[in-house]
Protein backbone atom coordinates (compact mmCIF):
# COMPACT_ATOMS: atom_id res chain seq x y z
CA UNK A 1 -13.47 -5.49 11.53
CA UNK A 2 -10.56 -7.52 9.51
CA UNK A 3 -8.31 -9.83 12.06
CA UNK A 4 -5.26 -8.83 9.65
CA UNK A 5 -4.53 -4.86 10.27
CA UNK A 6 -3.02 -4.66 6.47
CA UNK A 7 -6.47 -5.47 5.67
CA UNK A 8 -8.76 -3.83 7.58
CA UNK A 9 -10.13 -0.99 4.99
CA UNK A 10 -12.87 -0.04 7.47
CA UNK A 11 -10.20 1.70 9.76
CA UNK A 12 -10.25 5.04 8.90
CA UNK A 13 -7.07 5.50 11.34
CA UNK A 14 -5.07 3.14 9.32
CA UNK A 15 -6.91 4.19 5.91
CA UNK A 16 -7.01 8.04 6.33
CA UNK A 17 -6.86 8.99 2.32
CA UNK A 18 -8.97 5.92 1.44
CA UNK A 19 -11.78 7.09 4.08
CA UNK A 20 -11.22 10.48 2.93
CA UNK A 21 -11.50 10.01 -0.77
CA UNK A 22 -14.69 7.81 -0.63
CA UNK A 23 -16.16 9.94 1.54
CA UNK A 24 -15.95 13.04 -1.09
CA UNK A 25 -18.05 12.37 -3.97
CA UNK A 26 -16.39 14.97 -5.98
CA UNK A 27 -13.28 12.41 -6.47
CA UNK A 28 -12.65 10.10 -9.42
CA UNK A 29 -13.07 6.18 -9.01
CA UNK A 30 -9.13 6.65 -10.25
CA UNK A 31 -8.52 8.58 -6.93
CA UNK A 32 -10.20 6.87 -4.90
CA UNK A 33 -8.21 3.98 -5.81
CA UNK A 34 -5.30 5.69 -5.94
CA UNK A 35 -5.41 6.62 -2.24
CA UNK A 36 -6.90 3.06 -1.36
CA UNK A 37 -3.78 2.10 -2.75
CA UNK A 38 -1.46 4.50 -1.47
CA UNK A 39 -2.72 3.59 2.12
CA UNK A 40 -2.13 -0.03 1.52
CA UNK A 41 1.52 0.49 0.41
CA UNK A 42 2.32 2.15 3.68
CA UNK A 43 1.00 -0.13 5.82
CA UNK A 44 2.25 -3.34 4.31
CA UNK A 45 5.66 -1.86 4.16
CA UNK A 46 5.67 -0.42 7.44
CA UNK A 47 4.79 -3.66 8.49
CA UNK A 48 7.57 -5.57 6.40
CA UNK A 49 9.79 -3.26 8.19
CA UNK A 50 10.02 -5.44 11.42
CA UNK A 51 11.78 -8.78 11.52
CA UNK A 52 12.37 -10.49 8.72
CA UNK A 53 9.83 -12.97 7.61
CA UNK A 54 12.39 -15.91 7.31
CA UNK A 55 12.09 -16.64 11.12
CA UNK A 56 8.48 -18.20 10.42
CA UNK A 57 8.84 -19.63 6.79
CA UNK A 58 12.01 -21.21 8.14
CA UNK A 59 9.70 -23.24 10.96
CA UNK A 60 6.98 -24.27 8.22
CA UNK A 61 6.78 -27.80 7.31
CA UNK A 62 8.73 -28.97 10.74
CA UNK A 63 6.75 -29.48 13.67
CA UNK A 64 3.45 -27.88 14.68
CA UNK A 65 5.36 -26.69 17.67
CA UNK A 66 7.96 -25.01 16.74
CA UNK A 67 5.66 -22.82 13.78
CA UNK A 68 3.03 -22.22 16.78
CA UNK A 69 5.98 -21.25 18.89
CA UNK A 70 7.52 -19.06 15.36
CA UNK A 71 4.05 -17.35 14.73
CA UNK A 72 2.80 -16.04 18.12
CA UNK A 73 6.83 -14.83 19.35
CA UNK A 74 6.61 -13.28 15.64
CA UNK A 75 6.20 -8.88 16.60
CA UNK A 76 3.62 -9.04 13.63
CA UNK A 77 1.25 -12.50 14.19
CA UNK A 78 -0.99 -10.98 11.13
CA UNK A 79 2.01 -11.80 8.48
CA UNK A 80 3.62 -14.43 10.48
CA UNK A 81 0.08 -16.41 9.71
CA UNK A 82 -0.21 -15.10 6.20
CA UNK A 83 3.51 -16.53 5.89
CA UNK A 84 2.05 -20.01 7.33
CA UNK A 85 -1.32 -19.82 5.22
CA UNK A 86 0.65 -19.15 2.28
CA UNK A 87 2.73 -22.13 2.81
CA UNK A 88 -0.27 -24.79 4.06
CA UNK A 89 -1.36 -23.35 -0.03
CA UNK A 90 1.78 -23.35 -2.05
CA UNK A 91 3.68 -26.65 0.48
CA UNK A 92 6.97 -24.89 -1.07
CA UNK A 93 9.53 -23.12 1.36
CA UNK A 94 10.83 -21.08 -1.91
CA UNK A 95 10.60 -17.58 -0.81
CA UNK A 96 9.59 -16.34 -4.32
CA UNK A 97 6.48 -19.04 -4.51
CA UNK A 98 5.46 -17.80 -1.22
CA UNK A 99 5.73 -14.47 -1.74
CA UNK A 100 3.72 -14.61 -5.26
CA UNK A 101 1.00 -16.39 -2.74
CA UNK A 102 1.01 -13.89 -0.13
CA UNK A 103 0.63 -10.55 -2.39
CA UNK A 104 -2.56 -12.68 -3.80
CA UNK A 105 -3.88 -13.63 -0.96
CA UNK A 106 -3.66 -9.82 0.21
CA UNK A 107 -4.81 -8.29 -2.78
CA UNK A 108 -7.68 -10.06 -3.09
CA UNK A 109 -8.42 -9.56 0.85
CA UNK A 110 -8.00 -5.99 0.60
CA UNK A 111 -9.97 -5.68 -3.10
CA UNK A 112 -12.65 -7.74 -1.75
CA UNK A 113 -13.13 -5.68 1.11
CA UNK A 114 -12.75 -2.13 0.10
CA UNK A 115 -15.56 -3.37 -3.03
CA UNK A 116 -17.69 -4.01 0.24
CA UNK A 117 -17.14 -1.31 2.41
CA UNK A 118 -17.25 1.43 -1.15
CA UNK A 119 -20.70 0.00 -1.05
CA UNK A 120 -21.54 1.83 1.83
CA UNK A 121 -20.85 5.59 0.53
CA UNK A 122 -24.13 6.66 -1.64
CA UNK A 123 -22.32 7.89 -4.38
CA UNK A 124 -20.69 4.01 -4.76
CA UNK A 125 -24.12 2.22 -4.53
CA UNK A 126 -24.67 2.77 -8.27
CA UNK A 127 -23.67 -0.24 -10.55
CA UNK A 128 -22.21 1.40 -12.62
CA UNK A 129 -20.03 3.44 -10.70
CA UNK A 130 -18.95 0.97 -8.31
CA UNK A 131 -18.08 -1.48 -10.99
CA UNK A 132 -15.88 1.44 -12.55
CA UNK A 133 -14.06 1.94 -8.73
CA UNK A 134 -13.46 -2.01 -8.45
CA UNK A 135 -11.97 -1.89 -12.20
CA UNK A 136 -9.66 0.69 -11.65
CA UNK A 137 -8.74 -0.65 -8.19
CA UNK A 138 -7.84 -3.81 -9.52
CA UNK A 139 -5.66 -2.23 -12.22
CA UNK A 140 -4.16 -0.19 -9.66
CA UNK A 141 -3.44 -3.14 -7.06
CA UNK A 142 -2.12 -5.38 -9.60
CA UNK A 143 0.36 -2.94 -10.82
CA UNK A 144 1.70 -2.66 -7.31
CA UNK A 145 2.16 -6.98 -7.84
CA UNK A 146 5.31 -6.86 -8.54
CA UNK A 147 6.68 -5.20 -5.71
CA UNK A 148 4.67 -6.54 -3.28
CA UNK A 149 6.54 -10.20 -4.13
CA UNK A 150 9.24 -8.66 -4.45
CA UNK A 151 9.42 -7.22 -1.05
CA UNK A 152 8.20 -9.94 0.33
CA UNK A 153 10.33 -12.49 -1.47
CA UNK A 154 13.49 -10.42 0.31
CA UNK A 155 11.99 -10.55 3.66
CA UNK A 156 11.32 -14.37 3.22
CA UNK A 157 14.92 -14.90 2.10
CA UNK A 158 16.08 -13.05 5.66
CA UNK A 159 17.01 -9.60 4.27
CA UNK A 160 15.84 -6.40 5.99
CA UNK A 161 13.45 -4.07 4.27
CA UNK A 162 15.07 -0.64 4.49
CA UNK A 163 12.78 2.54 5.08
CA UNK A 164 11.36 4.81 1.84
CA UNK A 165 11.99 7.93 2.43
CA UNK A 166 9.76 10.22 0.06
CA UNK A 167 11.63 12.85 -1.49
CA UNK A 168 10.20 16.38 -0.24
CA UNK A 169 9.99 18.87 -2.56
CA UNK A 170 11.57 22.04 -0.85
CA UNK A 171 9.47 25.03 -0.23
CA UNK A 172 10.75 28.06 -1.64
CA UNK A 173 11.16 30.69 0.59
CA UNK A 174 9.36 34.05 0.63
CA UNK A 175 12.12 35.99 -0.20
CA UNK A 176 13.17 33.65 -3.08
CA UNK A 177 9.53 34.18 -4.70
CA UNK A 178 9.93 37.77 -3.94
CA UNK A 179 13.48 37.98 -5.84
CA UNK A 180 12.04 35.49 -8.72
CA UNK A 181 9.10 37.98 -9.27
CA UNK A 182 10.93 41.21 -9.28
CA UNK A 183 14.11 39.14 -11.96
CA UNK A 184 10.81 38.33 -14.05
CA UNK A 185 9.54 41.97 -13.79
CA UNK A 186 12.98 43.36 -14.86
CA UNK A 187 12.97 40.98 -18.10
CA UNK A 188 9.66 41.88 -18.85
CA UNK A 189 11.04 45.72 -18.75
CA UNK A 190 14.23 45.25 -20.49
CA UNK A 191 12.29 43.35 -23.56
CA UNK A 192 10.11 46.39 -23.72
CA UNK A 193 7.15 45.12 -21.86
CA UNK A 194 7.12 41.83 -23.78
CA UNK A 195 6.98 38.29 -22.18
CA UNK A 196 10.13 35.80 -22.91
């Protein structure tokens, strides 16, 4: 099991879609990454959601102490050591260059281990078809690249991540598919029987 919880593919409590999508051999490599994807997004954001990432980035670089002391009263200890990692790589406080390094260092962690755990499922043990699933997953994670520094870059910075709220689509209601049908109906009577 992954230390970091935004990486840990194998949890199918974290990963619901991405479990459930490799686990049905009827779905595309293209939705399987989709959902792997999908999953990812909503943890990493939820998890951007807490404090702002400044609070450790702002202790890198000074002394050991005081980052020891930023990282484990950090909610998240997971991102407050991917913040640190990041910057024992990059040795630049810039929230951008850090950012760029994190969303790398967690696409790869999260590509490298959903290639191993898709290896599992029998329908992913073919060459072939796995290679086509890490292809696609790869094009779909590094499309997401952009906002994932982005993000990131914003929280490193200080600012707050607000909360995406999907748009629901709203359910008509039976009586408004009843009314729809029986408008159609009338059309379809007053053109004499003909479709418009």
């Amino acid at each position: 099991m992954a230390e970091n919880e935004i990486l840990d593919v194998g949890s199918s409590r974290r990963y619901r879609r991405w479990h459930k999508a490799l686990a049905d051999p009827n779905c595309s490599p293209s939705e399987v990454a989709e959902s792997l994807v999908e999953d990812f997004g909503a943890i990493f954001m939820k998890k951007l959601r807490g404090p702002p990432l400044h609070i450790v980035l702002k202790a890198c670089g000074d002394d050991r102490k005081a980052l020891q002391e930023a990282v484990s009263s950090f909610k998240d200890r997971d991102l407050a050591k991917l913040v640190e990692q990041a910057f024992a790589i990059t040795r630049s406080k810039d929230p951008l260059t850090v950012a760029k390094k994190i969303a790398e260092l967690l696409i790869d962690g999260v590509l490298g281990q959903s290639n191993r755990y898709a290896l599992r499922h029998e329908h992913f043990v073919d060459a072939a078809h796995h290679q086509v699933l890490d292809q696609v997953a790869t094009e779909k994670m590094e499309a997401r690249r952009l906002s994932l520094v982005e993000s990131l870059a914003a929280s490193l910075r200080g600012e707050r991540i607000p909360r995406q709220y999907k748009r629901r689509l709203r359910t008509p209601s039976p009586e408004s598919v009843v009314m729809s049908s029986l408008m159609q109906g009338m059309q379809v009577q007053s053109n004499g029987g003909r479709r418009v």
